[in-house]
Protein backbone atom coordinates (compact mmCIF):
# COMPACT_ATOMS: atom_id res chain seq x y z
CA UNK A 1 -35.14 98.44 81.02
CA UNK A 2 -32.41 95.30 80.50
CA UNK A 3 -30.10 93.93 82.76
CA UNK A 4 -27.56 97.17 82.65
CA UNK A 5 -30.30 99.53 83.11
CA UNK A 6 -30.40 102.05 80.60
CA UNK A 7 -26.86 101.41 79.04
CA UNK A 8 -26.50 99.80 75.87
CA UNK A 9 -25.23 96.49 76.30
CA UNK A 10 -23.69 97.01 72.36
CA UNK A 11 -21.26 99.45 74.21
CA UNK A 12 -20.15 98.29 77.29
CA UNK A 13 -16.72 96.39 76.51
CA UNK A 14 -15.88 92.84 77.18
CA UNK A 15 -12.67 93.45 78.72
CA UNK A 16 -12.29 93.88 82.29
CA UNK A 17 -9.43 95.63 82.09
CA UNK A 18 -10.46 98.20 79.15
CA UNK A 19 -8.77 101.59 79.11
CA UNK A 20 -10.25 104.00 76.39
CA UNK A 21 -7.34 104.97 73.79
CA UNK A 22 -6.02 107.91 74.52
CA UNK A 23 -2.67 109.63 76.11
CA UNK A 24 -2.50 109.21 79.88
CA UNK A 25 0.08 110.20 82.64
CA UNK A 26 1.18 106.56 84.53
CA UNK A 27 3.60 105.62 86.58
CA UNK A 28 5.46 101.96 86.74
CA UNK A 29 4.30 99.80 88.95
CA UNK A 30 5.99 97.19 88.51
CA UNK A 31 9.17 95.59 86.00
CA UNK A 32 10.66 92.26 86.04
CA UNK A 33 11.43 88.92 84.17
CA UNK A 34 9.32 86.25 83.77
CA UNK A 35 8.74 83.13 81.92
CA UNK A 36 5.53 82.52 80.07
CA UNK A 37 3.85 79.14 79.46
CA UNK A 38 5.54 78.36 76.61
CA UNK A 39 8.69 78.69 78.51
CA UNK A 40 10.12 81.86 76.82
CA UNK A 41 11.54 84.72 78.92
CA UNK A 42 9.98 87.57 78.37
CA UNK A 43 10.20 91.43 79.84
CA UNK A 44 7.06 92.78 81.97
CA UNK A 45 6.15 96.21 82.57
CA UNK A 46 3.33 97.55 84.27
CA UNK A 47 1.75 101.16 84.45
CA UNK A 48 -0.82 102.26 86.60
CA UNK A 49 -3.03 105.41 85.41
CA UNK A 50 -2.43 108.10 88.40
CA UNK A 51 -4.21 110.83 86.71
CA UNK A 52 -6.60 111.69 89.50
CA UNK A 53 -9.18 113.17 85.96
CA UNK A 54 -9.26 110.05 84.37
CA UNK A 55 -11.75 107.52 84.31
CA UNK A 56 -8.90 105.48 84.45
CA UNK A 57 -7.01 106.44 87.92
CA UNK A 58 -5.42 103.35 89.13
CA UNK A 59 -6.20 101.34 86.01
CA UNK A 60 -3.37 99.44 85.10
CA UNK A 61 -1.89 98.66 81.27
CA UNK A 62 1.14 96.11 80.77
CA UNK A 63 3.62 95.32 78.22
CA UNK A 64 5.60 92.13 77.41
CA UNK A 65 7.89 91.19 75.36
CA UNK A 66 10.00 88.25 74.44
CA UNK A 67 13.73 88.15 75.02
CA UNK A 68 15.86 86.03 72.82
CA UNK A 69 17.30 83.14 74.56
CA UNK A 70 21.15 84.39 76.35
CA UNK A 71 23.26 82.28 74.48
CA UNK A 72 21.88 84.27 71.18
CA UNK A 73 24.98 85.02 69.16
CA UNK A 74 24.86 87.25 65.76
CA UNK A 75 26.21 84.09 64.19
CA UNK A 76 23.08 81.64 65.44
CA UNK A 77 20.87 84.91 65.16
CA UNK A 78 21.67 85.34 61.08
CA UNK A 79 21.21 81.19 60.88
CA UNK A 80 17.59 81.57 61.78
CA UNK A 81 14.46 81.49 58.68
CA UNK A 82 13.62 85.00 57.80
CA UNK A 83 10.72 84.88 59.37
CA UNK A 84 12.05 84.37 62.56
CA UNK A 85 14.62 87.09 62.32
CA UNK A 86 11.92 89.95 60.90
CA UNK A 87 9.79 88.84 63.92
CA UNK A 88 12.73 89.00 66.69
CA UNK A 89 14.21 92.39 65.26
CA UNK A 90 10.75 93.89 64.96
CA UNK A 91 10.44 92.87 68.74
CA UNK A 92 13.81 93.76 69.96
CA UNK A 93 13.35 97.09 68.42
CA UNK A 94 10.30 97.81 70.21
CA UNK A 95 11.56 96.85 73.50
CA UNK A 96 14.63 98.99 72.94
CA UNK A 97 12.54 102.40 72.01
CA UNK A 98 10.39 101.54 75.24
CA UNK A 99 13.50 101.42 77.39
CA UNK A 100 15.91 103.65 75.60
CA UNK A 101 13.60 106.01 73.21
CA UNK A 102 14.68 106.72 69.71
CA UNK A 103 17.84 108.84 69.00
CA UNK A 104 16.44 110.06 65.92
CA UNK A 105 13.52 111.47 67.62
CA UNK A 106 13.29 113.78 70.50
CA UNK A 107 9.53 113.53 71.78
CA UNK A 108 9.97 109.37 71.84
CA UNK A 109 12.26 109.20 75.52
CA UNK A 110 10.93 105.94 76.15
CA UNK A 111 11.85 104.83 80.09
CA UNK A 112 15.27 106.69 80.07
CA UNK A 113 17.35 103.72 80.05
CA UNK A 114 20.87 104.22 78.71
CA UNK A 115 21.22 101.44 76.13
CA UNK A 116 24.75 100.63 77.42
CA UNK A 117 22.88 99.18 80.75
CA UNK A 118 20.74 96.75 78.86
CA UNK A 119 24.38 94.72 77.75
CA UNK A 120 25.35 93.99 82.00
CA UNK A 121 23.63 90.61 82.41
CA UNK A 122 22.93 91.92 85.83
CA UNK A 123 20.76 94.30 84.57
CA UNK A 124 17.52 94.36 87.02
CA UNK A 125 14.54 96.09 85.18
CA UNK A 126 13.27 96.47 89.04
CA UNK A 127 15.05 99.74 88.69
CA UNK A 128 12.32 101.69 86.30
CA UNK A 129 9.37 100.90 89.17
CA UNK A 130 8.46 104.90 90.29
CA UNK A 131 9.24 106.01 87.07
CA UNK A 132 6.61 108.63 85.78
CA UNK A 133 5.85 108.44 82.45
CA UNK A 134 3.00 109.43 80.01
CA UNK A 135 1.69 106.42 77.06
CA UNK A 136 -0.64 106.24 74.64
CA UNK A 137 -3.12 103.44 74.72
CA UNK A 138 -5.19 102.26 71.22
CA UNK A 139 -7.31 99.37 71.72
CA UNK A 140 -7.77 96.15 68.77
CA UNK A 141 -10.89 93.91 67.96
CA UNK A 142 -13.79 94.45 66.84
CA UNK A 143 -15.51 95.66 69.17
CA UNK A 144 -12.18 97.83 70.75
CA UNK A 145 -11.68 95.43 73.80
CA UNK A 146 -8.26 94.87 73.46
CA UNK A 147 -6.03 97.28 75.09
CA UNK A 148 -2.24 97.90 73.54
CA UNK A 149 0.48 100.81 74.84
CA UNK A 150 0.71 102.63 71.76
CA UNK A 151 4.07 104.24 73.04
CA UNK A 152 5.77 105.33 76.56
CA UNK A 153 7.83 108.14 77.38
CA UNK A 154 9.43 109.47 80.64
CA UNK A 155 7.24 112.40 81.64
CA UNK A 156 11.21 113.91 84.05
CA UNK A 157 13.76 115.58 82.39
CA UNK A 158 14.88 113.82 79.34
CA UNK A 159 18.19 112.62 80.47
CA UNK A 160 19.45 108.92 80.22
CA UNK A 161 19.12 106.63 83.57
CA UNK A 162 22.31 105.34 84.25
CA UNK A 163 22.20 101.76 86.83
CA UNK A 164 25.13 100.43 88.16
């Protein structure tokens, strides 16, 4: 008998915070802005498992993702290498199908948020906490210890959140 008794060490993961892919039912716990140590602003979003089946209740998945700077313009946004661009449109899109969904595709609701809401500069992503949702997780590395939210949808009616 080793140290974990009669588990294989080979399959216990490395993370901590591991949550087996696979579709759950979540809730957010928690939204907001934030700044990350290499001084970018970036979008947070955290979702806590509530399914009371899962080996996962109260586990918790997050989400970030980088905001371009406020004083982006089209103008200074089409200036920037290639690279750069392909990298911030690939982001912004995924941010916007977690908030807004994807028009061209029923089943992906994303949060609800009404894309209109995400141009007020007031805009307080506070406002999706208690929002039920179901996502996907699939886990990276090698060894699956990575945990990523495949995708995020409201789990309500499918109607646009409107905050004013």
């Amino acid at each position: 008998m080793g140290i974990f008794g009669q588990l294989d060490a080979a399959n216990i993961p490395t993370n901590p915070f591991y949550i087996e892919k696979g579709d759950y039912s979540a809730e957010v716990t928690d939204a907001k802005f934030k700044t990350n140590r290499d001084q970018v602003k970036q979008l947070y979003i955290q979702y806590t498992i509530n399914d009371e089946d899962s080996q996962f209740l109260d586990s918790k998945a997050v989400q970030f993702f980088d905001l371009p700077d406020e004083n982006m313009t089209q103008e200074m946004f089409s200036l920037l290498p290639s690279d750069e661009q392909r990298k911030m449109r690939r982001n912004l899109a995924a941010l916007k199908r977690t908030l807004c969904g994807n028009d061209s595709n029923s089943s992906q609701k994303g949060l609800g948020v009404d894309q209109n809401d995400l141009n007020d500069p007031n805009w307080d992503p506070a406002v999706l906490m208690g929002t039920k949702v179901n996502l996907s997780i699939t886990n990276y590395g090698a060894t699956n210890e990575g945990v990523n939210i495949k995708w995020v949808n409201t789990n309500g009616k499918n109607e646009k959140i409107r905050y004013f």
